[in-house]
PDB file of N, CA and C in Angstrom:
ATOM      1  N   UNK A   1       0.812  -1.193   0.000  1.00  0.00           N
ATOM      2  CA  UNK A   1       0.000   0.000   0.000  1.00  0.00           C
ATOM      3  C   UNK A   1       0.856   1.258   0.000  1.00  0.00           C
ATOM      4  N   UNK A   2       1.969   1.271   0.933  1.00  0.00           N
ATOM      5  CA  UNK A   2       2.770   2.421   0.567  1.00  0.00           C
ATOM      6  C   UNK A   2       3.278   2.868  -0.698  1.00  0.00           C
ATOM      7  N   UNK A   3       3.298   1.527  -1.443  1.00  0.00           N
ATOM      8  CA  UNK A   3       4.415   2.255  -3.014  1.00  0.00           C
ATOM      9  C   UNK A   3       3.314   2.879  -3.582  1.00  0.00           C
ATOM     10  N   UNK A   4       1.801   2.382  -3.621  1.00  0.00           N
ATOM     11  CA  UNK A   4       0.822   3.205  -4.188  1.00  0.00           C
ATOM     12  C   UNK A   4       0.788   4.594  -3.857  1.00  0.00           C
ATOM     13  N   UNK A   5       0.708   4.425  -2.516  1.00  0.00           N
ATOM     14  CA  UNK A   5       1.347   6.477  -1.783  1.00  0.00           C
ATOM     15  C   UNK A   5       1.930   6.822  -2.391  1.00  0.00           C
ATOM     16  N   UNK A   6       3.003   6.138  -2.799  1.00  0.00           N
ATOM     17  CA  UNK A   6       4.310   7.081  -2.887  1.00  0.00           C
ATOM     18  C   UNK A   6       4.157   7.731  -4.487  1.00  0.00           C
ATOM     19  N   UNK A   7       3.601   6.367  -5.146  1.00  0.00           N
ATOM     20  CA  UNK A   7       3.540   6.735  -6.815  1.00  0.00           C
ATOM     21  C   UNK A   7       2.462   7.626  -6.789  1.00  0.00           C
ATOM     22  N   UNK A   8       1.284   7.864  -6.206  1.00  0.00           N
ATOM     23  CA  UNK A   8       0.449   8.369  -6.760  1.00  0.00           C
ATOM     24  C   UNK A   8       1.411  10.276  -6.313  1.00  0.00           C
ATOM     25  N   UNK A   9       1.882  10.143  -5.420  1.00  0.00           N
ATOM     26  CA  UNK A   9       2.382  11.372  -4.549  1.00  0.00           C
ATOM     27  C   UNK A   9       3.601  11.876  -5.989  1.00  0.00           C
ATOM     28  N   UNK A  10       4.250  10.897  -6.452  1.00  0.00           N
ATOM     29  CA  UNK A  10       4.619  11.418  -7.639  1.00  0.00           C
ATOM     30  C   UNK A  10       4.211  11.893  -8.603  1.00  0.00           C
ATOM     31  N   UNK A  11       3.653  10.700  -9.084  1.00  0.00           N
ATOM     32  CA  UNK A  11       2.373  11.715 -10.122  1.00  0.00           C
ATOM     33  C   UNK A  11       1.866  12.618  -9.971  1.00  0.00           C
ATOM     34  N   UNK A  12       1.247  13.349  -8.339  1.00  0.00           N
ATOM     35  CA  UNK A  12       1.104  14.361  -8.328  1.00  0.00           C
ATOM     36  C   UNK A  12       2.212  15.580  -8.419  1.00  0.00           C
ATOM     37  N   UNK A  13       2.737  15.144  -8.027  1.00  0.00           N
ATOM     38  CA  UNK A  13       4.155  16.300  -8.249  1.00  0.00           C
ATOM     39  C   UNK A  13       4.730  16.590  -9.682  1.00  0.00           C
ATOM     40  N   UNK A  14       4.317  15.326 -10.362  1.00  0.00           N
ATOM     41  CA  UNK A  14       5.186  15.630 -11.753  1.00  0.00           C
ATOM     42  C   UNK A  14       4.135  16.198 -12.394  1.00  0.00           C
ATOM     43  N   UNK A  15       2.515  16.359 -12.021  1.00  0.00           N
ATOM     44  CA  UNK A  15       1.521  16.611 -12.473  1.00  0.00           C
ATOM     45  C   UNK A  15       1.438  18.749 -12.487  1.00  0.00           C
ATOM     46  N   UNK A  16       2.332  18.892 -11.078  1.00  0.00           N
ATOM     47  CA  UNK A  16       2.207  20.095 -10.963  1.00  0.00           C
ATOM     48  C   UNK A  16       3.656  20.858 -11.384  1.00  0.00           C
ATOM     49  N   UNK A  17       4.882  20.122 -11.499  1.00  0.00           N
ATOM     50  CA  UNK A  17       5.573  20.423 -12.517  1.00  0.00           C
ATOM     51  C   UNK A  17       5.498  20.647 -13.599  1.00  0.00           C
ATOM     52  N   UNK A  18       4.647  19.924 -14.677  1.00  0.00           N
ATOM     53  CA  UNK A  18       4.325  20.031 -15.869  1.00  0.00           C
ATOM     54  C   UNK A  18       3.783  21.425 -16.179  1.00  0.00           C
ATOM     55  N   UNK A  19       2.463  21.367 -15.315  1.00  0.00           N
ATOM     56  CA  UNK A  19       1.620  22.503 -15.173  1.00  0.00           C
ATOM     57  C   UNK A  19       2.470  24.108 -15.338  1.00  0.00           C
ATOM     58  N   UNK A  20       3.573  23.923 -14.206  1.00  0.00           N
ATOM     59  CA  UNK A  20       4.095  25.179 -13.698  1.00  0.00           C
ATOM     60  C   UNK A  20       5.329  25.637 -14.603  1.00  0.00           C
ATOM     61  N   UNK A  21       5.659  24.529 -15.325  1.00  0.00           N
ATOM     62  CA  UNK A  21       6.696  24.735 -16.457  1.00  0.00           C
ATOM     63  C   UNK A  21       6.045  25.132 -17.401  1.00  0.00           C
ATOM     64  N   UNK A  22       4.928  25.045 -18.134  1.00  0.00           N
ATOM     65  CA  UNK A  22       4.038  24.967 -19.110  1.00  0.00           C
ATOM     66  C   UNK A  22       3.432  26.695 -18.998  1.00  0.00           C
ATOM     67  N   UNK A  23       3.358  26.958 -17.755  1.00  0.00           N
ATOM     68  CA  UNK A  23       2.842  28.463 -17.680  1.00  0.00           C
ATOM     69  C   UNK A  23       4.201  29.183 -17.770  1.00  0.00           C
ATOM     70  N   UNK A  24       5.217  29.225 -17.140  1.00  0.00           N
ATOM     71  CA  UNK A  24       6.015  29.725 -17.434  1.00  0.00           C
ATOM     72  C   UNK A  24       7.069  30.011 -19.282  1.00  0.00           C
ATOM     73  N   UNK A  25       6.624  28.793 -19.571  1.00  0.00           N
ATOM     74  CA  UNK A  25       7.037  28.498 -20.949  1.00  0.00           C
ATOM     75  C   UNK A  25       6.074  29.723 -21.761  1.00  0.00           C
ATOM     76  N   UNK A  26       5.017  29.476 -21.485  1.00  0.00           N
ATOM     77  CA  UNK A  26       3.884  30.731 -22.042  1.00  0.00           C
ATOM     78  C   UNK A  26       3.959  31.572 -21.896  1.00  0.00           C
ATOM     79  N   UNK A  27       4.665  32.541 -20.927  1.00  0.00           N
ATOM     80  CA  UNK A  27       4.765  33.900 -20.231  1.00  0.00           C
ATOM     81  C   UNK A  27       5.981  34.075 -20.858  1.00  0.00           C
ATOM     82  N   UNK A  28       7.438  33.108 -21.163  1.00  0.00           N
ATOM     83  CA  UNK A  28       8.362  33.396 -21.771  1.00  0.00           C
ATOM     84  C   UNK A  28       7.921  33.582 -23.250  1.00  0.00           C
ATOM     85  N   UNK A  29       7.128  32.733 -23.743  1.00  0.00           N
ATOM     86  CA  UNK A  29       7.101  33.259 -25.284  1.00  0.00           C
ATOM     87  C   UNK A  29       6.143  34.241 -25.769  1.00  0.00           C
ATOM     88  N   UNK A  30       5.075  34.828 -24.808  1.00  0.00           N
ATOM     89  CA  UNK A  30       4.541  36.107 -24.865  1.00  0.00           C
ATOM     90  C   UNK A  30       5.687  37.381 -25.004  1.00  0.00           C
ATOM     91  N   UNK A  31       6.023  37.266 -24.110  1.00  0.00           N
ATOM     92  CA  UNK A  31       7.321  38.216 -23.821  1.00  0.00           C
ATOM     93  C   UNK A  31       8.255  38.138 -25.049  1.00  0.00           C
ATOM     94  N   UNK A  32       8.702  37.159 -25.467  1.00  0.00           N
ATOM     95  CA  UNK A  32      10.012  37.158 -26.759  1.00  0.00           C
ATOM     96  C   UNK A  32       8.529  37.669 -27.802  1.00  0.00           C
ATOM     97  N   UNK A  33       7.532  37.448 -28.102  1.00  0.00           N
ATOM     98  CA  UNK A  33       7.051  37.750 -29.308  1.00  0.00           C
ATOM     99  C   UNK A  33       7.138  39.514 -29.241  1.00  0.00           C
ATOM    100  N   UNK A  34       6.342  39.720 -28.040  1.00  0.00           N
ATOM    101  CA  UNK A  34       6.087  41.415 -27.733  1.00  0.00           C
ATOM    102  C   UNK A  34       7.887  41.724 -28.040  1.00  0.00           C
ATOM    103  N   UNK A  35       8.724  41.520 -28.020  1.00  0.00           N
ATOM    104  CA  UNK A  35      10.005  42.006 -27.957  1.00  0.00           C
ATOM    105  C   UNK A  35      10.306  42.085 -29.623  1.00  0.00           C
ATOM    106  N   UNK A  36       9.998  40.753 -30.246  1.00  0.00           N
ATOM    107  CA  UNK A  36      10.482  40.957 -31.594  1.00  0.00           C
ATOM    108  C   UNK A  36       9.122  42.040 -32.610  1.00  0.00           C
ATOM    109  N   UNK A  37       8.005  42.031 -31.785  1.00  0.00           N
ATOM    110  CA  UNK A  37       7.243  43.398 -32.371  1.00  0.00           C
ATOM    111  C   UNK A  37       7.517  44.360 -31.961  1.00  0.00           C
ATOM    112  N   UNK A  38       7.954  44.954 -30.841  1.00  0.00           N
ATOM    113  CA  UNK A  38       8.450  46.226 -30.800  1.00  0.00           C
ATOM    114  C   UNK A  38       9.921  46.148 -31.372  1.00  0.00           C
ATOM    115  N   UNK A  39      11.381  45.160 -31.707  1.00  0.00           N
ATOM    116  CA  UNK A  39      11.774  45.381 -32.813  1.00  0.00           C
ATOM    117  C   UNK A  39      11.900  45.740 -34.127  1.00  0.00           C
ATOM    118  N   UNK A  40      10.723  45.106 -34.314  1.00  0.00           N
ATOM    119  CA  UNK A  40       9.887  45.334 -35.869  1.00  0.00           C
ATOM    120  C   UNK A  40       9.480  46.441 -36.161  1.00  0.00           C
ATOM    121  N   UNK A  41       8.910  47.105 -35.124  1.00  0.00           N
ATOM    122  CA  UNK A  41       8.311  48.308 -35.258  1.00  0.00           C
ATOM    123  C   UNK A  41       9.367  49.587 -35.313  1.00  0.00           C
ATOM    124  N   UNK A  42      10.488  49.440 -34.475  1.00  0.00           N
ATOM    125  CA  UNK A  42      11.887  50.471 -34.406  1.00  0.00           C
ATOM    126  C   UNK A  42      12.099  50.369 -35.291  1.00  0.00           C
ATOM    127  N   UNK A  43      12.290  48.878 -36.288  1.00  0.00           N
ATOM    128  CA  UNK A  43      13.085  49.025 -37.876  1.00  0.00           C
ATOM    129  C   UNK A  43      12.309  49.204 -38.797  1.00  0.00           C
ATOM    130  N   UNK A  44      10.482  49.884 -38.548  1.00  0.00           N
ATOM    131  CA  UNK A  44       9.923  50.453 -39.561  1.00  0.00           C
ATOM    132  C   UNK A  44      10.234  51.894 -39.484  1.00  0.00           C
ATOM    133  N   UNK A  45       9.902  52.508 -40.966  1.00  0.00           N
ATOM    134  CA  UNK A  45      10.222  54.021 -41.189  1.00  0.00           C
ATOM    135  C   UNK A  45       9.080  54.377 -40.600  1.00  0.00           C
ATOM    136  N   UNK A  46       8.699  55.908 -39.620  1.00  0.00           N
ATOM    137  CA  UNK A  46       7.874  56.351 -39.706  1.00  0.00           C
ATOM    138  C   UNK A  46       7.013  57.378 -40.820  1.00  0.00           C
ATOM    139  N   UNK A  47       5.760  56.392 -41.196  1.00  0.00           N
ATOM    140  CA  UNK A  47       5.354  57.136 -42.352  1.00  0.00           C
ATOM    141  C   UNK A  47       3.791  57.727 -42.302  1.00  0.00           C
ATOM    142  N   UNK A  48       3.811  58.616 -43.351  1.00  0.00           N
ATOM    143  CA  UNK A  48       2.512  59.923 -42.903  1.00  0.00           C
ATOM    144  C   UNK A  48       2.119  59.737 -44.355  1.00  0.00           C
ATOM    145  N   UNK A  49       0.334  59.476 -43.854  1.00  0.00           N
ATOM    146  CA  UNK A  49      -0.609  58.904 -45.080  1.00  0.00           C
ATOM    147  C   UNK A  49      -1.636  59.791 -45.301  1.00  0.00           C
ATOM    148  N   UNK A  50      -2.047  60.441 -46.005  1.00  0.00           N
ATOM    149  CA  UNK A  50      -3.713  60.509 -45.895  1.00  0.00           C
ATOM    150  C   UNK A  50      -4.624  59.754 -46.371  1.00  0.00           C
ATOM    151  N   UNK A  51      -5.431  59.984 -44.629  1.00  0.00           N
ATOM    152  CA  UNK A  51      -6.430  58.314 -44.610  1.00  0.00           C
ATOM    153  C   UNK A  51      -8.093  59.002 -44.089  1.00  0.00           C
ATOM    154  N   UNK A  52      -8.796  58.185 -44.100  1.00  0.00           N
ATOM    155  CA  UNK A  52      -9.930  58.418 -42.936  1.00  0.00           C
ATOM    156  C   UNK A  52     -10.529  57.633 -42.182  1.00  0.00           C
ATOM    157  N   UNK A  53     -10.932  57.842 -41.055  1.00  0.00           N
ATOM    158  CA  UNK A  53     -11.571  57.235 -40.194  1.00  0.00           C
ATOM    159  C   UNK A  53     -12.469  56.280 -40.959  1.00  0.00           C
ATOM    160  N   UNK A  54     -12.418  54.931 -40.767  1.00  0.00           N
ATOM    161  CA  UNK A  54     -13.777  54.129 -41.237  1.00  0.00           C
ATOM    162  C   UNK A  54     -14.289  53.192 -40.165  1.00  0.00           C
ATOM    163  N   UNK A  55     -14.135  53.013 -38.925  1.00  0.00           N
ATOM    164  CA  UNK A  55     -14.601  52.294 -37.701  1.00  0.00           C
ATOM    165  C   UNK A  55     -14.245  52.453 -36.807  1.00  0.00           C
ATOM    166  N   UNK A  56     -14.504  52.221 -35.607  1.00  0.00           N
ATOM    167  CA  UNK A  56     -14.484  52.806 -34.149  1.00  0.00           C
ATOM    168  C   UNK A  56     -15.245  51.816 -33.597  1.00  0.00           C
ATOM    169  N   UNK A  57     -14.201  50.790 -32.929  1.00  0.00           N
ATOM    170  CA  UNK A  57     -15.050  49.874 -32.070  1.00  0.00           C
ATOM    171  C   UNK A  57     -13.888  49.663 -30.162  1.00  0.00           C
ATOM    172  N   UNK A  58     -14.889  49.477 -29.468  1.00  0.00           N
ATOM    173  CA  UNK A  58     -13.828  49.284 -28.203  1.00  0.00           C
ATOM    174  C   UNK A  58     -14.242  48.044 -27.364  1.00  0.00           C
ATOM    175  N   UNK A  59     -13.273  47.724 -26.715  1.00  0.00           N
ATOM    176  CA  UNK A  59     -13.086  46.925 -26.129  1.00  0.00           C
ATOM    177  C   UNK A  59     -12.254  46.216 -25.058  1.00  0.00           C
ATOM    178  N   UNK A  60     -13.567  46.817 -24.099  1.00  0.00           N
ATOM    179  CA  UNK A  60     -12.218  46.544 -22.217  1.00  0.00           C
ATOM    180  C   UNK A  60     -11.873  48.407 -22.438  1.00  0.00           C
ATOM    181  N   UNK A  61     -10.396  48.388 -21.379  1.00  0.00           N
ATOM    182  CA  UNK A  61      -9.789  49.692 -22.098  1.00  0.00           C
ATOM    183  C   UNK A  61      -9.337  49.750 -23.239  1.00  0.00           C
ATOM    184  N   UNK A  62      -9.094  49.154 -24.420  1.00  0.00           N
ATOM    185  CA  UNK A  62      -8.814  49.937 -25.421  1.00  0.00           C
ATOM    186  C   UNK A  62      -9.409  50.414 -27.185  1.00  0.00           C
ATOM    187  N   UNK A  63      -9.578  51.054 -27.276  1.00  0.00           N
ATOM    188  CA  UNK A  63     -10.439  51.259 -28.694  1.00  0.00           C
ATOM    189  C   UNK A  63      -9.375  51.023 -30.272  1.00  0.00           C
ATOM    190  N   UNK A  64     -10.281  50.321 -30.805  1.00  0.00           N
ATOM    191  CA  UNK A  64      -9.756  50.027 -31.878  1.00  0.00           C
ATOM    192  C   UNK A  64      -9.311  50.650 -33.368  1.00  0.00           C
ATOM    193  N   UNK A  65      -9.057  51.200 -33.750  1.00  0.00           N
ATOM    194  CA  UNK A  65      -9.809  52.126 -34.773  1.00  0.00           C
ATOM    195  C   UNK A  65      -8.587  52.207 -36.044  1.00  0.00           C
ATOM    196  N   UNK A  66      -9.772  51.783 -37.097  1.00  0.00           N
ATOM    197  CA  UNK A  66      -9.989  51.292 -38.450  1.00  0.00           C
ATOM    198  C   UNK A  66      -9.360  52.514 -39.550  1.00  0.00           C
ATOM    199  N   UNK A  67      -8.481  52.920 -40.142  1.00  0.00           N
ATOM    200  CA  UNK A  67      -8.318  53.795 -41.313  1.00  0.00           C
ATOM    201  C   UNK A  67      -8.122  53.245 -41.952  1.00  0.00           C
ATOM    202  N   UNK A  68      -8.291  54.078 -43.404  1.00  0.00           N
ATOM    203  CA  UNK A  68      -8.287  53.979 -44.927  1.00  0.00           C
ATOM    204  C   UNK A  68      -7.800  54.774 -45.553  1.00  0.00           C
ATOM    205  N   UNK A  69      -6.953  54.488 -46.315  1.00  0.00           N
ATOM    206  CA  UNK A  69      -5.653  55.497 -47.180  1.00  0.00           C
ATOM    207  C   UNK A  69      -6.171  55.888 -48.355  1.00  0.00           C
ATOM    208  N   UNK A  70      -5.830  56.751 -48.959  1.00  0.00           N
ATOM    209  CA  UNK A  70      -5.911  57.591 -49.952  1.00  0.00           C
ATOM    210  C   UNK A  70      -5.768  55.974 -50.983  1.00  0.00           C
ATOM    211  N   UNK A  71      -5.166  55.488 -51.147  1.00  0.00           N
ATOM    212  CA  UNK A  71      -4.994  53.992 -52.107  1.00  0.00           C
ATOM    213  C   UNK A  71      -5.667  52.817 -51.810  1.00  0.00           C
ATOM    214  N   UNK A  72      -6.103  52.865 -50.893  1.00  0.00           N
ATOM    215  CA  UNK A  72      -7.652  51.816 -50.669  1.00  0.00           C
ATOM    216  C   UNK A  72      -6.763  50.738 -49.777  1.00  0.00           C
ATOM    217  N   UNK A  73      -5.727  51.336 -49.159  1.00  0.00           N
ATOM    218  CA  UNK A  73      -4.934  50.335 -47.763  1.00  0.00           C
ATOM    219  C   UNK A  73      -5.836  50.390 -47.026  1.00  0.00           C
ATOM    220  N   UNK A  74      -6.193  49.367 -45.731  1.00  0.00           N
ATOM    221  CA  UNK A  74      -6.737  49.547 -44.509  1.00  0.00           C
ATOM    222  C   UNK A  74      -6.131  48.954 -43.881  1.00  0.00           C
ATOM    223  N   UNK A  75      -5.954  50.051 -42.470  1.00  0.00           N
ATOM    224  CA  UNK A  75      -5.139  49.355 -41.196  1.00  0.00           C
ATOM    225  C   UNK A  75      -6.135  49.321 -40.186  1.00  0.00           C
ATOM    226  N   UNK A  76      -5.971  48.417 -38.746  1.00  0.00           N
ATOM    227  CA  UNK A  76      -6.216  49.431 -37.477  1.00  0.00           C
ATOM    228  C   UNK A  76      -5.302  49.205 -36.297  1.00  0.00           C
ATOM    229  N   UNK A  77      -5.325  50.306 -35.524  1.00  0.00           N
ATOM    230  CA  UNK A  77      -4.991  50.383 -34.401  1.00  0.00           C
ATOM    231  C   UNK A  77      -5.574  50.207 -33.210  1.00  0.00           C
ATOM    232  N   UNK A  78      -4.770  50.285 -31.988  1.00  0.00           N
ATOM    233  CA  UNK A  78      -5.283  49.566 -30.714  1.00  0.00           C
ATOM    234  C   UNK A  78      -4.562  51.178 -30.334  1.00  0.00           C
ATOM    235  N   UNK A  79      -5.877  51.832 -29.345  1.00  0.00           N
ATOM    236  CA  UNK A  79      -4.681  52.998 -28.656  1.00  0.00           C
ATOM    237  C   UNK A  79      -5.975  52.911 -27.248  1.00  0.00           C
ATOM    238  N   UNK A  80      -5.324  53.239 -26.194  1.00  0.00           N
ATOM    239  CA  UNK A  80      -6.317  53.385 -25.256  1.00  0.00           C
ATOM    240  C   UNK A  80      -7.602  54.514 -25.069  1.00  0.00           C
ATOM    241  N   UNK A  81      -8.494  53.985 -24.354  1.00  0.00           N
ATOM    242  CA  UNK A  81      -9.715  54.769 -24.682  1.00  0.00           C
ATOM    243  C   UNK A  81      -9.428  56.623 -24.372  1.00  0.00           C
ATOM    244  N   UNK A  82      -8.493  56.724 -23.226  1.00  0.00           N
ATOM    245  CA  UNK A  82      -8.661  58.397 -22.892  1.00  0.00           C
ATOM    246  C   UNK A  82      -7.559  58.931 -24.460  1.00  0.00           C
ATOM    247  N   UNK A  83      -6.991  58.492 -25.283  1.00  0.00           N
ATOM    248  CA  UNK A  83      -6.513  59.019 -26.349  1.00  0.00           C
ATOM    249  C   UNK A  83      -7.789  59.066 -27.911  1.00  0.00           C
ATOM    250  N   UNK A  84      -8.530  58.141 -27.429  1.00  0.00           N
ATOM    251  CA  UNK A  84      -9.040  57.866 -28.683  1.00  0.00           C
ATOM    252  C   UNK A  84     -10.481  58.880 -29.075  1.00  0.00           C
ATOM    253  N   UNK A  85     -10.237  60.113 -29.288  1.00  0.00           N
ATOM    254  CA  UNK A  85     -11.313  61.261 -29.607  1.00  0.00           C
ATOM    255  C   UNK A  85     -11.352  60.878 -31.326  1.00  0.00           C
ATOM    256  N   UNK A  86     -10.977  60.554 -31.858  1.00  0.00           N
ATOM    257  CA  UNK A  86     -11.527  60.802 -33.319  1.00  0.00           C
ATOM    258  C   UNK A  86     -12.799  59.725 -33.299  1.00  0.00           C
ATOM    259  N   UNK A  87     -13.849  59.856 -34.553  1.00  0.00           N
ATOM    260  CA  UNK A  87     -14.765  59.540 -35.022  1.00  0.00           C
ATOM    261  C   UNK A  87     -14.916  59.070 -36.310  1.00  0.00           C
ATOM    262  N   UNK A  88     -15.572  58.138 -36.798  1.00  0.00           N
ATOM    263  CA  UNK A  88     -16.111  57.867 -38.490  1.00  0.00           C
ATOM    264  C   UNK A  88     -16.088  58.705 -38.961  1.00  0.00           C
ATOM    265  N   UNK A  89     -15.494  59.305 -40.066  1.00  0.00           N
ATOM    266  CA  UNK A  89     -15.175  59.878 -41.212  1.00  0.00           C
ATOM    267  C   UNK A  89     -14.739  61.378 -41.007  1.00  0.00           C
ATOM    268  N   UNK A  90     -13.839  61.064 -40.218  1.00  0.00           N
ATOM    269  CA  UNK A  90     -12.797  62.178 -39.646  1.00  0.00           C
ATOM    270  C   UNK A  90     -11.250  62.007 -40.667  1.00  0.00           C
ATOM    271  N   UNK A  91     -10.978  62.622 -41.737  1.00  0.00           N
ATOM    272  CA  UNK A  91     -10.265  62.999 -42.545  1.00  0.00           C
ATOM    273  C   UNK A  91      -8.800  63.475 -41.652  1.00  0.00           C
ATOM    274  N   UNK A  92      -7.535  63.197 -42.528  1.00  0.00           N
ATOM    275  CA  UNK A  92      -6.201  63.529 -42.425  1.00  0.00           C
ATOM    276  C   UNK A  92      -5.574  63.546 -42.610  1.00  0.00           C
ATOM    277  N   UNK A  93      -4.383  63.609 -41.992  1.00  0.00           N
ATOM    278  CA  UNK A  93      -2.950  62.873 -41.795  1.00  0.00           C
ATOM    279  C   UNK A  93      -2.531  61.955 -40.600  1.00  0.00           C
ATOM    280  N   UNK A  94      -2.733  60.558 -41.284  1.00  0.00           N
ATOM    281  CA  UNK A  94      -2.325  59.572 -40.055  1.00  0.00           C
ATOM    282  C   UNK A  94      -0.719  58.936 -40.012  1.00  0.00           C
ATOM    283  N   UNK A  95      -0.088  59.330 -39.459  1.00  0.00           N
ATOM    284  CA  UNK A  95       1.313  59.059 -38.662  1.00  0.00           C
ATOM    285  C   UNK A  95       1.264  57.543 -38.365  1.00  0.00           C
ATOM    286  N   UNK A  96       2.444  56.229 -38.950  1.00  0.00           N
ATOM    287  CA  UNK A  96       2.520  55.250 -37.825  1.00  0.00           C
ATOM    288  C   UNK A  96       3.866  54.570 -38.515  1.00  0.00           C
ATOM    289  N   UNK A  97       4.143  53.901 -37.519  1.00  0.00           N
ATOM    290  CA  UNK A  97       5.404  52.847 -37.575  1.00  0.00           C
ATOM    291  C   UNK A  97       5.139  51.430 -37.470  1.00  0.00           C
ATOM    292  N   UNK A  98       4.920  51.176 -38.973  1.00  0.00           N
ATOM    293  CA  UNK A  98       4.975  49.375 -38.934  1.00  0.00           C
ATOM    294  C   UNK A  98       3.607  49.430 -38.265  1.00  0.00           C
ATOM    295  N   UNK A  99       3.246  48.680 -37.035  1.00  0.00           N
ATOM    296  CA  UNK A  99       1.719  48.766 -36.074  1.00  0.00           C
ATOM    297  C   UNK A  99       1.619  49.687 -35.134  1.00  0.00           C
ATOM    298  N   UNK A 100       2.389  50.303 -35.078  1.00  0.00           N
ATOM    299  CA  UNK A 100       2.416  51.620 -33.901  1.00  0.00           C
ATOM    300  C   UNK A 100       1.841  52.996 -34.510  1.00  0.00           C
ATOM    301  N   UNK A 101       0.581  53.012 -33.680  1.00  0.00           N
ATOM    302  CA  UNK A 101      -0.005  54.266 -34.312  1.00  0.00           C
ATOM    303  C   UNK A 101       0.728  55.561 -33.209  1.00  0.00           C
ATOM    304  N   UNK A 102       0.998  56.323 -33.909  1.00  0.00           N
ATOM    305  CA  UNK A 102       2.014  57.579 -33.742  1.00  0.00           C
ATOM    306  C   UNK A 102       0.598  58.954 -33.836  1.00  0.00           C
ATOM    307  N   UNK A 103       0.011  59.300 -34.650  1.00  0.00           N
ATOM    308  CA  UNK A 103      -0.718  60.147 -34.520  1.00  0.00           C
ATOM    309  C   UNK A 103      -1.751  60.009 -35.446  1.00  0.00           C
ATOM    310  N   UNK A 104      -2.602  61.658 -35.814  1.00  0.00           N
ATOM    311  CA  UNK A 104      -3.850  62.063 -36.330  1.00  0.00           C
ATOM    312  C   UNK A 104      -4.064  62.876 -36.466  1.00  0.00           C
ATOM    313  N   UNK A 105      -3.988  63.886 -37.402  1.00  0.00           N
ATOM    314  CA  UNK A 105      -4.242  65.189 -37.572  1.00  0.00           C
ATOM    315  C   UNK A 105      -4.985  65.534 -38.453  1.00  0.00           C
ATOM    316  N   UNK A 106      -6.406  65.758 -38.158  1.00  0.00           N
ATOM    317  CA  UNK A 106      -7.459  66.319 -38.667  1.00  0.00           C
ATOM    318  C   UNK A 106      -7.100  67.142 -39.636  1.00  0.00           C
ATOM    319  N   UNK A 107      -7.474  67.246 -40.962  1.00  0.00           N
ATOM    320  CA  UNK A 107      -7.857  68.300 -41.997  1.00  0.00           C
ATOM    321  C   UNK A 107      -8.836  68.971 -41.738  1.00  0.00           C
TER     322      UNK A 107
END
C-alpha cells in the first residue's frame, strides 16, 4: 500500500511540474514575441498617409480604430480609450510605424 502512496504522490508532483513549467514556458514566449514586435516596429520608417476614419469599435480599455488610405490600404490600431477622440469619417494625416499608431491630424 505504501508504493501506491508514494507513486500516486509522484504523479502528483510531476503533475504540478508540468503545469508550472508549461505556464512559465507561455509567459516566456509572450514576452520574446512582444520584444520581436516592438523590434519590428523600431526598424519600420515612420510614415505619414492621408487616410480616414472608417470604424471605431472598443473593447475593455482599449479602442480600436480602423483607417483607410488615400490607395484603398486599410489598417487598425489599438490605442487606449482616454486618447481615442476621433470619429467615423474624420479625414487627415495619419502618422505610424509598422503597427504603432504615432498620430492624427485632422484636416
Amino acid at each position: 500500500m505504501e508504493s501506491i502512496g508514494s507513486l500516486i504522490g509522484y504523479l502528483i508532483m510531476g503533475f504540478f511540474i508540468i503545469v508550472f513549467g508549461g505556464v512559465i514556458i507561455f509567459f516566456i514566449s509572450i514576452s520574446i514575441r512582444g520584444l520581436f514586435r516592438w523590434i519590428r516596429n523600431n526598424n519600420q520608417p515612420v510614415q505619414a498617409i492621408n487616410a480616414s476614419v472608417i470604424s471605431r469599435r472598443a473593447i475593455k480599455q482599449y479602442t480600436f480604430i480602423a483607417f483607410e488610405g488615400e490607395n484603398g490600404d486599410r489598417m487598425e490600431f489599438r490605442m487606449s480609450r482616454s486618447k481615442s477622440v476621433l470619429v467615423v469619417g474624420d479625414t487627415g494625416v495619419l502618422t505610424f510605424q509598422g503597427t504603432r499608431f504615432k498620430g492624427f491630424q485632422r484636416r
